[in-house]
C-alpha atoms as a PDB file:
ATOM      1  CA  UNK A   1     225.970  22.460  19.381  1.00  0.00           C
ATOM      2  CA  UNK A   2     222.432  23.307  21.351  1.00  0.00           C
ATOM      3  CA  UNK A   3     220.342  22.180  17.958  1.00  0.00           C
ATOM      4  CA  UNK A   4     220.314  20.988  14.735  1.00  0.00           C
ATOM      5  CA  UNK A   5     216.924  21.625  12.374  1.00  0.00           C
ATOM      6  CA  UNK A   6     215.587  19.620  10.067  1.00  0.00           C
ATOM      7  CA  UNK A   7     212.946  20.840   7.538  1.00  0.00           C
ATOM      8  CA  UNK A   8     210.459  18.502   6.821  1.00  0.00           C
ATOM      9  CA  UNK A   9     209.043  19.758   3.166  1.00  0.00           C
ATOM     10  CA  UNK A  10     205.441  17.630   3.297  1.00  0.00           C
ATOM     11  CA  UNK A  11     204.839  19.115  -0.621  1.00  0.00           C
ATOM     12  CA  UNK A  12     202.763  18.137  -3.530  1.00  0.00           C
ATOM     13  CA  UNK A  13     205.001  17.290  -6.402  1.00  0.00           C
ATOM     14  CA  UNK A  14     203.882  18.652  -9.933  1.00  0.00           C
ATOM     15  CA  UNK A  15     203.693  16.917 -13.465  1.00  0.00           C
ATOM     16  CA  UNK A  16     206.821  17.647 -15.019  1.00  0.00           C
ATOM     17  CA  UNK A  17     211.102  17.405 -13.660  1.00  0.00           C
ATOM     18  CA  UNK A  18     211.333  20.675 -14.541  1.00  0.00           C
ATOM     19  CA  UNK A  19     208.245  21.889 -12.315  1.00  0.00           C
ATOM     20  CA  UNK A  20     209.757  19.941  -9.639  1.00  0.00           C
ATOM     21  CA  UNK A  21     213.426  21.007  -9.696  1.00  0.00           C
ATOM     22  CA  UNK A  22     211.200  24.795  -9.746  1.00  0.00           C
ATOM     23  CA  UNK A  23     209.118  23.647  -6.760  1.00  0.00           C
ATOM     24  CA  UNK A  24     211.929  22.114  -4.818  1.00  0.00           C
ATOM     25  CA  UNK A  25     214.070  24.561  -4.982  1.00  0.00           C
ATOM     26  CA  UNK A  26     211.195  27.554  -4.023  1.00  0.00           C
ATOM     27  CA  UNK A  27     210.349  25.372  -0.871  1.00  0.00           C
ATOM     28  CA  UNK A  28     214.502  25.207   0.299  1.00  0.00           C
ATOM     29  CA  UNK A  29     214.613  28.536  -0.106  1.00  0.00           C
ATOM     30  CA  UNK A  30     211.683  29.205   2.397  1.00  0.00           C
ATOM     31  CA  UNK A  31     213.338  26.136   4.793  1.00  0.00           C
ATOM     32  CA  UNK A  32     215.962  28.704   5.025  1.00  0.00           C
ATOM     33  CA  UNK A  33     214.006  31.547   6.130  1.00  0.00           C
ATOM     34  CA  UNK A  34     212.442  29.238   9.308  1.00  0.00           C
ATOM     35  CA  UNK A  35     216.387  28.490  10.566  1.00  0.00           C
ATOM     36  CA  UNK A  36     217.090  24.781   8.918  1.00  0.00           C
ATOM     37  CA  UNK A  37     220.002  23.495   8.751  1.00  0.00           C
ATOM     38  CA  UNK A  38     218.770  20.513   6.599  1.00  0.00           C
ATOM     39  CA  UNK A  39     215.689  20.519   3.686  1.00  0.00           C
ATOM     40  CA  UNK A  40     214.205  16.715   3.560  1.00  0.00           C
ATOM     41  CA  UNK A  41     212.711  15.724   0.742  1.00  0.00           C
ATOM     42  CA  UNK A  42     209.865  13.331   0.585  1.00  0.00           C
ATOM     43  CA  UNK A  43     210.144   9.913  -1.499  1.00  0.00           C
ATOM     44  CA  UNK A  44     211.625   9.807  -4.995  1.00  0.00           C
ATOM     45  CA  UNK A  45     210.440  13.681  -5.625  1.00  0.00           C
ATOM     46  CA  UNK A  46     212.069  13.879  -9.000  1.00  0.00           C
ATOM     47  CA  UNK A  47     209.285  12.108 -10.398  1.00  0.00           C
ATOM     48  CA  UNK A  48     206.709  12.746  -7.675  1.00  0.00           C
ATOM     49  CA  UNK A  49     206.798   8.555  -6.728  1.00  0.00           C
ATOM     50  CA  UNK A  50     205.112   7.764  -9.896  1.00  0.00           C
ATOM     51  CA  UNK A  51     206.774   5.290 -11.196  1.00  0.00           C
ATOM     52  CA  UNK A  52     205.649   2.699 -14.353  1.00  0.00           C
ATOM     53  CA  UNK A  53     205.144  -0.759 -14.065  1.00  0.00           C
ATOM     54  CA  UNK A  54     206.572  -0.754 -17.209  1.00  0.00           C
ATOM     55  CA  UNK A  55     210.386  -0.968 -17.426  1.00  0.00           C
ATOM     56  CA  UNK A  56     211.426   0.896 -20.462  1.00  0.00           C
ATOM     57  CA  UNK A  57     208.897   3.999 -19.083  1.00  0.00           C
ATOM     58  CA  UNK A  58     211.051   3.282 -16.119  1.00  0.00           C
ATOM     59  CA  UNK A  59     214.052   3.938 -17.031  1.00  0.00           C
ATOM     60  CA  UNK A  60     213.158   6.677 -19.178  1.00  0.00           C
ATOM     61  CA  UNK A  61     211.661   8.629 -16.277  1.00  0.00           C
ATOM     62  CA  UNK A  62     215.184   8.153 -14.464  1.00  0.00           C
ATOM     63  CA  UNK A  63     218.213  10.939 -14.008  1.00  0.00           C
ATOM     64  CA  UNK A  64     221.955  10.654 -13.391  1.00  0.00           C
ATOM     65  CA  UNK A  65     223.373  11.328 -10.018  1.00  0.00           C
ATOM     66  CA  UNK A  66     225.222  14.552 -11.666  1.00  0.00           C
ATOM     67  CA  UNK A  67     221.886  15.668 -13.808  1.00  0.00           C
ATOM     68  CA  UNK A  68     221.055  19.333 -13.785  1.00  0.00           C
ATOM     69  CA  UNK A  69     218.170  18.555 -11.676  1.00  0.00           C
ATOM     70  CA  UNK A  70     220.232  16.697  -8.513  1.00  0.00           C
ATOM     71  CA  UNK A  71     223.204  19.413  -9.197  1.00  0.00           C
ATOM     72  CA  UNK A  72     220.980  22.424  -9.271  1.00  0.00           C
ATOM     73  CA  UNK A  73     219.905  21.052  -5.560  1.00  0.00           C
ATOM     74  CA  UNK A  74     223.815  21.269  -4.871  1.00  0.00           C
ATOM     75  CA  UNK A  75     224.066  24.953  -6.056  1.00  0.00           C
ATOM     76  CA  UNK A  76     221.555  25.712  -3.963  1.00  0.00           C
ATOM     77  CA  UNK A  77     222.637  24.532  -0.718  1.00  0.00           C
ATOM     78  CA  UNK A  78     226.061  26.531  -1.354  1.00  0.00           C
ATOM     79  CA  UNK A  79     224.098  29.423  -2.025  1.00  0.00           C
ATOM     80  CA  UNK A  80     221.884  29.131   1.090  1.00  0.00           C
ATOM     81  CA  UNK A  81     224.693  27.976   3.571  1.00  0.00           C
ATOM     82  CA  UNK A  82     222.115  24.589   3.988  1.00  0.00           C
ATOM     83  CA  UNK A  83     222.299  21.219   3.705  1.00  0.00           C
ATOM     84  CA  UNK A  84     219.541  19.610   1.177  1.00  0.00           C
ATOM     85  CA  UNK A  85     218.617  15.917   0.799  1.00  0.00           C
ATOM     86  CA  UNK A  86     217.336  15.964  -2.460  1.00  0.00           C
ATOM     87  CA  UNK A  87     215.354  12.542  -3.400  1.00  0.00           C
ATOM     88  CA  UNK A  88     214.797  11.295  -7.030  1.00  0.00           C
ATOM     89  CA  UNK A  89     214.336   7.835  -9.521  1.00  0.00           C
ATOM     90  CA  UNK A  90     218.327   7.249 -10.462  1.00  0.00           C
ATOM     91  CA  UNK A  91     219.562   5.925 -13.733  1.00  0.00           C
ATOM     92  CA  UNK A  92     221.216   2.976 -12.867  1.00  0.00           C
ATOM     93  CA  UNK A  93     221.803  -0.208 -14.521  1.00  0.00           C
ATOM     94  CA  UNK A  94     220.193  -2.570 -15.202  1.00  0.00           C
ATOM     95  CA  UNK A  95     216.996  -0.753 -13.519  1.00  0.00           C
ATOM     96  CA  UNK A  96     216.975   2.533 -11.724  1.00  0.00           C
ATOM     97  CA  UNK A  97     217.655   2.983  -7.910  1.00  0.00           C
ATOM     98  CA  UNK A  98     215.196   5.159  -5.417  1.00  0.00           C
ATOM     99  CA  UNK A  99     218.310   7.024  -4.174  1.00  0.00           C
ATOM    100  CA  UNK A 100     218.834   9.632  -1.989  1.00  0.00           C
ATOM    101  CA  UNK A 101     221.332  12.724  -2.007  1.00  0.00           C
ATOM    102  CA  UNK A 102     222.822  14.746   0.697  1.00  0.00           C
ATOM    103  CA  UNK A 103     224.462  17.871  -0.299  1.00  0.00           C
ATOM    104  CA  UNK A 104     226.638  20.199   2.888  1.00  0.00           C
ATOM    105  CA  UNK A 105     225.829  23.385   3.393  1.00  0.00           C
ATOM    106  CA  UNK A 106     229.201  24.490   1.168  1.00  0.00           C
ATOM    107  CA  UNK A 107     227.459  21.853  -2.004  1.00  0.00           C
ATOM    108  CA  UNK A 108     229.507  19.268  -1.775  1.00  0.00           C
ATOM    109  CA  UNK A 109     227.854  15.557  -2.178  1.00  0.00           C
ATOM    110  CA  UNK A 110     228.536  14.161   1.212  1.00  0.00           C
ATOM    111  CA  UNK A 111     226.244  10.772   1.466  1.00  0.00           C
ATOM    112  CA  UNK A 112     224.376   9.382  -1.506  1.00  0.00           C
ATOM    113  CA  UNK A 113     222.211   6.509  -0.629  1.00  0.00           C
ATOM    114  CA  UNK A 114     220.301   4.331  -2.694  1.00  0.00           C
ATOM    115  CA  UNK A 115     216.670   2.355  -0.724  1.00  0.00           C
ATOM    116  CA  UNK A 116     218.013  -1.083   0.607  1.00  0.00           C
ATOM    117  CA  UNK A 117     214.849  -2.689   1.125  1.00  0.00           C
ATOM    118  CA  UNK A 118     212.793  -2.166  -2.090  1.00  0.00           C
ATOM    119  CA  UNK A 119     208.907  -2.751  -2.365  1.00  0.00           C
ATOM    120  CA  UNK A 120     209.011  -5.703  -4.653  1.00  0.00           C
ATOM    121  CA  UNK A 121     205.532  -6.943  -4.095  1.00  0.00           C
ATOM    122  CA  UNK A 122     204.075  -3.244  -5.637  1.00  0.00           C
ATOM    123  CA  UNK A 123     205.891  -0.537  -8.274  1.00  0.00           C
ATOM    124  CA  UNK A 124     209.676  -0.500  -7.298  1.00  0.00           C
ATOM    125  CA  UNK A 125     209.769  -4.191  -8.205  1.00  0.00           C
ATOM    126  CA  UNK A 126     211.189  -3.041 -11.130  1.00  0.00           C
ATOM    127  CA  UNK A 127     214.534  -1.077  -9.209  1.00  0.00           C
ATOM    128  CA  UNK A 128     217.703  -1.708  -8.626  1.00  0.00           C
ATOM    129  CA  UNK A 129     217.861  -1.914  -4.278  1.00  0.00           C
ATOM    130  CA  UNK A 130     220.847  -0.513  -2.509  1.00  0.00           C
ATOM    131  CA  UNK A 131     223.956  -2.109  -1.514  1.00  0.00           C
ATOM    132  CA  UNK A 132     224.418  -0.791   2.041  1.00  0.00           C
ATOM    133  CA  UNK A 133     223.499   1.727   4.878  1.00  0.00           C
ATOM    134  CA  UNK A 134     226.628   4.775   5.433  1.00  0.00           C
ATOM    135  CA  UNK A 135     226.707   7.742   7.879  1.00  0.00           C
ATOM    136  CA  UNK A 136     228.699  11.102   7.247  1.00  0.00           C
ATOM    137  CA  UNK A 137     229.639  13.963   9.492  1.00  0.00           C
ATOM    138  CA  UNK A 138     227.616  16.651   8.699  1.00  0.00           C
ATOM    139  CA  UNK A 139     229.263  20.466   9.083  1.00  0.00           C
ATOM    140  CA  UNK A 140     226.891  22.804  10.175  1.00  0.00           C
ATOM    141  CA  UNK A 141     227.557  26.211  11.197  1.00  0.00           C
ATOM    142  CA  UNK A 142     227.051  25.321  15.028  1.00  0.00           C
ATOM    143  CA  UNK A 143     229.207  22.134  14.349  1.00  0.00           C
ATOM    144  CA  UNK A 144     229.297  18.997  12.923  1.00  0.00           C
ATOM    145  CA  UNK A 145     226.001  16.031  12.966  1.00  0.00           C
ATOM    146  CA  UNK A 146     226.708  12.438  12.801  1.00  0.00           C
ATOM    147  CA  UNK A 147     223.822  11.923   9.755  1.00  0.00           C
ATOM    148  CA  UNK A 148     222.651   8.164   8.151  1.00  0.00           C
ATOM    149  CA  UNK A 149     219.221   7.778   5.783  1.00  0.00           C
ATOM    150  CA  UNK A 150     217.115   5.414   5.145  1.00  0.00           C
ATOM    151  CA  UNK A 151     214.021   5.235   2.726  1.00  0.00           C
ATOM    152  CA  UNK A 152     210.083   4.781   3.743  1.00  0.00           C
ATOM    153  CA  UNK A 153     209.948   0.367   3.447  1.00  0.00           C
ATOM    154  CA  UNK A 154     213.505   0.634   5.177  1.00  0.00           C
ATOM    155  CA  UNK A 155     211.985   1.769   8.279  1.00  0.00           C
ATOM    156  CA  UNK A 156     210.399  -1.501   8.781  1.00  0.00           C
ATOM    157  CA  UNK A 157     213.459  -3.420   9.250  1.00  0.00           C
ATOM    158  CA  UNK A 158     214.883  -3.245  12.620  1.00  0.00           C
ATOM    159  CA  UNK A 159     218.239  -3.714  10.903  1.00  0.00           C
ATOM    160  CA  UNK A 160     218.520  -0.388   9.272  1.00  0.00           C
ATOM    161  CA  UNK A 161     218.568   1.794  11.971  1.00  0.00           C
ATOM    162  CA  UNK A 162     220.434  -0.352  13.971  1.00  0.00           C
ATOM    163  CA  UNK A 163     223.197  -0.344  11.468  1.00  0.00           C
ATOM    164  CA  UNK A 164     223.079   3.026  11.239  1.00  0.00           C
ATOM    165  CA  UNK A 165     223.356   3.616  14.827  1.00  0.00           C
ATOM    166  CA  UNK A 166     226.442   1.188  15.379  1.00  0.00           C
ATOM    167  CA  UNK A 167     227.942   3.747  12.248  1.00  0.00           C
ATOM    168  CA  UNK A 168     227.793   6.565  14.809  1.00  0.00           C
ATOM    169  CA  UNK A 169     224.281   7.905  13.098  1.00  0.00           C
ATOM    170  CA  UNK A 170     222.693  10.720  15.591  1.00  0.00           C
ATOM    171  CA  UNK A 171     220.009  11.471  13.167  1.00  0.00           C
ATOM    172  CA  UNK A 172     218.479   9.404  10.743  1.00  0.00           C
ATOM    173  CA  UNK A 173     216.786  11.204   7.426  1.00  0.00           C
ATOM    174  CA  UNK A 174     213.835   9.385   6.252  1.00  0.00           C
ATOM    175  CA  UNK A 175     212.333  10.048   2.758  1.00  0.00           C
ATOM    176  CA  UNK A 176     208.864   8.607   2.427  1.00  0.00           C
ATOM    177  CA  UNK A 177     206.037   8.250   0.109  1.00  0.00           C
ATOM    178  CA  UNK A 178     203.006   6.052   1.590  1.00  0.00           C
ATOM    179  CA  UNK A 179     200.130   6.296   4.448  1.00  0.00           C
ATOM    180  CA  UNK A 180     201.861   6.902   7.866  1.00  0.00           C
ATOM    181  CA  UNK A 181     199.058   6.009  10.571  1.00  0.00           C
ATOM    182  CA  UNK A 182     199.306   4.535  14.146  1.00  0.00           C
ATOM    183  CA  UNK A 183     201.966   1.369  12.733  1.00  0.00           C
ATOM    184  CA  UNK A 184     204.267   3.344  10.513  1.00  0.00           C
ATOM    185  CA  UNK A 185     204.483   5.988  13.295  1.00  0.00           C
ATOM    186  CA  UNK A 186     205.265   3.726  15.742  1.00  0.00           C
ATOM    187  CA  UNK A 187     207.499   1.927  14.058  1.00  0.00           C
ATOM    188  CA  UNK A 188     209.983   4.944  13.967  1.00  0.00           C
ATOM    189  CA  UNK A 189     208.976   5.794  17.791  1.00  0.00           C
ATOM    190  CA  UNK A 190     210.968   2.654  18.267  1.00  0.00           C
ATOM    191  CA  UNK A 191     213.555   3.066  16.037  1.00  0.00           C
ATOM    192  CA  UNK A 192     214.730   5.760  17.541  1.00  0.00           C
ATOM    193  CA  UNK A 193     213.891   4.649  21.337  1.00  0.00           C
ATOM    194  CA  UNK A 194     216.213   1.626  21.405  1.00  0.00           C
ATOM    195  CA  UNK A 195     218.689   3.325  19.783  1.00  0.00           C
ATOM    196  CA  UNK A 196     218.671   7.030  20.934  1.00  0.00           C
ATOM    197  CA  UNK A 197     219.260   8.454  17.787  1.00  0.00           C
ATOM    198  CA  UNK A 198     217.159  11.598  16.105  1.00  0.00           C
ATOM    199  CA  UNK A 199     214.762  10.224  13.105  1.00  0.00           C
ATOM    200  CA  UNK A 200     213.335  12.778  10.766  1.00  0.00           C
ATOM    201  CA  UNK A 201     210.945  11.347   8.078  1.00  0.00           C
ATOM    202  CA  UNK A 202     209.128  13.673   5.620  1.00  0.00           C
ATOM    203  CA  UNK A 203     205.870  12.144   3.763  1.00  0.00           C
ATOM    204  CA  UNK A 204     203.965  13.901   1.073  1.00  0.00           C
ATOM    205  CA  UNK A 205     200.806  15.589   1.921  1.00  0.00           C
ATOM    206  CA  UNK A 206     197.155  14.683   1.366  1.00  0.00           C
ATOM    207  CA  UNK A 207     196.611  14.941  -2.396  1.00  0.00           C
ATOM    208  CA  UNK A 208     199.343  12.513  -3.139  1.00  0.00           C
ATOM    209  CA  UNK A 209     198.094   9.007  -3.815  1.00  0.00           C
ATOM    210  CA  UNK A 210     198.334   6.689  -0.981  1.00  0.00           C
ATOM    211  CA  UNK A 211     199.965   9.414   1.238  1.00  0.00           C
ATOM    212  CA  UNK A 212     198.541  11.720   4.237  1.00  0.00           C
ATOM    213  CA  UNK A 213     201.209  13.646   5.353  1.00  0.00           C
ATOM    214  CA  UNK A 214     202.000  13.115   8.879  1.00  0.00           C
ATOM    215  CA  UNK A 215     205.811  13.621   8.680  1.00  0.00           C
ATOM    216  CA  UNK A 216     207.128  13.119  11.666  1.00  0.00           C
ATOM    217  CA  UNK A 217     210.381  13.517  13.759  1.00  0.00           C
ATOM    218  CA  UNK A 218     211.374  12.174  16.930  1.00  0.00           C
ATOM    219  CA  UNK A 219     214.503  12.843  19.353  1.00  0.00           C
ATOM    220  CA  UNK A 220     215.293   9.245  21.132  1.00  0.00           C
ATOM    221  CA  UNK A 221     215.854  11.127  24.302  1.00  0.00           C
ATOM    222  CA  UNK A 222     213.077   8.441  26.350  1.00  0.00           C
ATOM    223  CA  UNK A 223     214.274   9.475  30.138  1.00  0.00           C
ATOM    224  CA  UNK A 224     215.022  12.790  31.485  1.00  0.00           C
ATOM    225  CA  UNK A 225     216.816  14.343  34.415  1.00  0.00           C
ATOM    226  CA  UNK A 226     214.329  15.129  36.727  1.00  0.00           C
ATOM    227  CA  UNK A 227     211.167  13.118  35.642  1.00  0.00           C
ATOM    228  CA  UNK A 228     209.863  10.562  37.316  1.00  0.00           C
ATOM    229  CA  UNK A 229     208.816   8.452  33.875  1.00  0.00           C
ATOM    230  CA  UNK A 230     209.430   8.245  30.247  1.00  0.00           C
ATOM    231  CA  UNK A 231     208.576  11.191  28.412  1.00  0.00           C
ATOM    232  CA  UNK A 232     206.962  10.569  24.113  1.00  0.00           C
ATOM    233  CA  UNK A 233     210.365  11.328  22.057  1.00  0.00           C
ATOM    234  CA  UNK A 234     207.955  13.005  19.436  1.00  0.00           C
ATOM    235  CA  UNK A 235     209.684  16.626  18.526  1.00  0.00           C
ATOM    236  CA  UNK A 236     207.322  17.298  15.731  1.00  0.00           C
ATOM    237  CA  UNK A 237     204.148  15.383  13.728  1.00  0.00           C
ATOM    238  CA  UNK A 238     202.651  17.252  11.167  1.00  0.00           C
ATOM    239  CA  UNK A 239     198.939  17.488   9.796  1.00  0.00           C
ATOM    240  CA  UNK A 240     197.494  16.050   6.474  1.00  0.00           C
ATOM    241  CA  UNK A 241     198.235  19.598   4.484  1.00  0.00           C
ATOM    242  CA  UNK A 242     200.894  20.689   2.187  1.00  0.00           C
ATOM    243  CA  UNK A 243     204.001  22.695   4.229  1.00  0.00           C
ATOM    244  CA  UNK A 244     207.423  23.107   6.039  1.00  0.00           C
ATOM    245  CA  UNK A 245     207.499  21.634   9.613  1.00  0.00           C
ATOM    246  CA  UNK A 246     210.486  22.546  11.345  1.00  0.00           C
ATOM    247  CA  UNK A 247     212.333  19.677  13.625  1.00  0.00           C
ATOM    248  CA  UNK A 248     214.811  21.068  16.427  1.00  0.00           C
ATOM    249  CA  UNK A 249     216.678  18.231  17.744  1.00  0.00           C
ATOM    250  CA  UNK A 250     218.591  19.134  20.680  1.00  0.00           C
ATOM    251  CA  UNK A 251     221.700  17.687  20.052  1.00  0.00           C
ATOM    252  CA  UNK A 252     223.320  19.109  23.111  1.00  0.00           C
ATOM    253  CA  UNK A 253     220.766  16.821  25.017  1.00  0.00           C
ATOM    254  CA  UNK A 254     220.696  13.758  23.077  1.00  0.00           C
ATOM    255  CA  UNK A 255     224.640  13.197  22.938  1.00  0.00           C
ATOM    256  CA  UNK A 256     224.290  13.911  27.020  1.00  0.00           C
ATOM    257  CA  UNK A 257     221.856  10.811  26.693  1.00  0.00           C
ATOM    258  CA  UNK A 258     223.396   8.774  24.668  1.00  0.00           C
ATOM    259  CA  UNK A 259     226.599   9.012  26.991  1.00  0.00           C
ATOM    260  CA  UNK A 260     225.035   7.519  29.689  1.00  0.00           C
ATOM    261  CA  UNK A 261     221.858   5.643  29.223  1.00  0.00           C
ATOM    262  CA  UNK A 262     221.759   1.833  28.652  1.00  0.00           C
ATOM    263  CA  UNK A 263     219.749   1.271  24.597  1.00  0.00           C
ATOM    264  CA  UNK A 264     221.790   0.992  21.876  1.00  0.00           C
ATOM    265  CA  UNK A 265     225.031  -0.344  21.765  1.00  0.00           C
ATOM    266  CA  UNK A 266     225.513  -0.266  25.379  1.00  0.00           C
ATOM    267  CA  UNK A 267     224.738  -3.758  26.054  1.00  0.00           C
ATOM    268  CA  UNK A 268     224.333  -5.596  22.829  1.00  0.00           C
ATOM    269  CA  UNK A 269     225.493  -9.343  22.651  1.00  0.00           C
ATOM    270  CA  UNK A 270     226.424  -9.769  19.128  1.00  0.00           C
ATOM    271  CA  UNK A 271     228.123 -12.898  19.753  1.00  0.00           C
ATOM    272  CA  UNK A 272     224.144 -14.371  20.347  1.00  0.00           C
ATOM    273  CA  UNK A 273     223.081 -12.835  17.192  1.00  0.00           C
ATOM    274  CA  UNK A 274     224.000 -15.481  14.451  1.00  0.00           C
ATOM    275  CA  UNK A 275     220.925 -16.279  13.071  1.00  0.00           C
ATOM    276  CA  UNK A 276     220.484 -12.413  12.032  1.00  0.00           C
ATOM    277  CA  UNK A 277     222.913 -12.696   9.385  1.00  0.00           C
ATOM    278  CA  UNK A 278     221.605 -15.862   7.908  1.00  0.00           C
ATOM    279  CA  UNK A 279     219.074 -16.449   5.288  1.00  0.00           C
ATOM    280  CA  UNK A 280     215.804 -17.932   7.318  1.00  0.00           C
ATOM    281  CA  UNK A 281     213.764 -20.405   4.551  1.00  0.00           C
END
């Protein structure tokens, strides 16, 4: 496959899960329209990342994977021939998970993630985090996309991505929900340098608290046939305002890359990397 397109939808939640399900699903059907293969959802957009500090308001606010709201995302994507990666607060026990899930372009629930690294110092110190990091093969109708996720704080881990990548990831989906300036940004600039994978991460707009859109997407492809230097892997990085921004990876390109240039797992020395895996006091 030549590309694979990733709608960013940088959107302004509403007030209620009903608006939102209505919203969402208005904004995948215009992804459509501009040739994506994949609608991203920001951060948690079931409830619009407002979450209580108090528990019981918590876990009221939460849905079940198989609600009407995550299923009706589903329906869609069968409908649209699409793949959708529909975010929302999960009911889980004993406190709710910020999950993520990714429905094929025929509906079926291929990867359902829930945020490894929660925020506990702010609001999700209340959730349940995530157990682990996974990767699925994506169909598409060009072919199939090696796909992993991670959520906004996961980003700042090295870890993540890196597990993701030695999973076989080729593009990482990023829901997020806070400020992305120079840091954040660069942060995933990295991510996907020293591991040549695709990252696609869709914020929420100016208007949301703490946010300023800026959704980004970059391809990992650092060096080029025929240039001299490094090239910026940014595909795509949006404005403040509420929209769709449209990331074409070249896939054709990046699996040429990743076949012969030296990040990733090329030449790792796991053997030297003990003290990863151990708690640090």
């Amino acid at each position: 496959m030549d590309s694979f397109k990733v709608a960013l939808l940088q959107i302004l939640p509403e007030n209620s899960l009903e608006a939102n399900l209505s919203k969402g699903l208005k904004y995948c059907r215009q992804a459509k329209l501009m040739g994506a293969d994949l609608a991203l959802f920001p951060e948690m957009w079931s409830v619009g990342y407002d979450i209580s500090d108090e528990p019981e308001s918590l876990y009221e606010s939460s849905i079940t994977a198989d609600s009407d709201f995550v299923e009706s995302f589903g329906a869609l994507a069968r409908e649209l021939d699409m793949a959708i990666g529909i975010t929302y607060l999960e009911r889980f026990d004993p406190m709710p998970r910020n999950s993520l899930c990714l429905f094929d372009r025929h509906g079926n629930r291929v990867l359902s993630y829930a945020k490894v690294h929660t925020c506990v110092f702010g609001s999700e110190c209340n959730l349940t985090p995530g157990d682990d990091f996974s990767t699925v093969e994506l169909d598409t109708s060009e072919g199939s996309v090696k796909i992993g996720a991670m959520i906004c704080y996961d980003r700042e881990f090295p870890e993540s991505a890196r597990i993701l990548m030695l999973q076989g990831a080729e593009i990482i989906i990023v829901p997020n929900a806070c400020p992305m300036e120079i840091n954040r940004i660069s942060q995933l600039r990295a991510r996907a340098y020293e591991n040549m994978v695709g990252i696609a991460t869709a914020n929420y707009p100016i208007g949301q608290p703490d946010c300023n859109g800026h959704s980004t997407a970059f391809d990992g492809i650092a060096y080029m046939p025929g240039l001299d230097s490094s090239r910026d892997t940014l595909i795509i990085e949006a404005g403040e305002r509420e929209g769709i921004y449209i990331a074409d990876f070249p896939m054709a390109e990046l699996r040429d890359y990743r076949s012969r240039e030296v990040q990733g797992n090329a030449y790792r020395r796991p053997d030297r990397y003990e003290l990863l895996t151990v708690e640090v006091k």
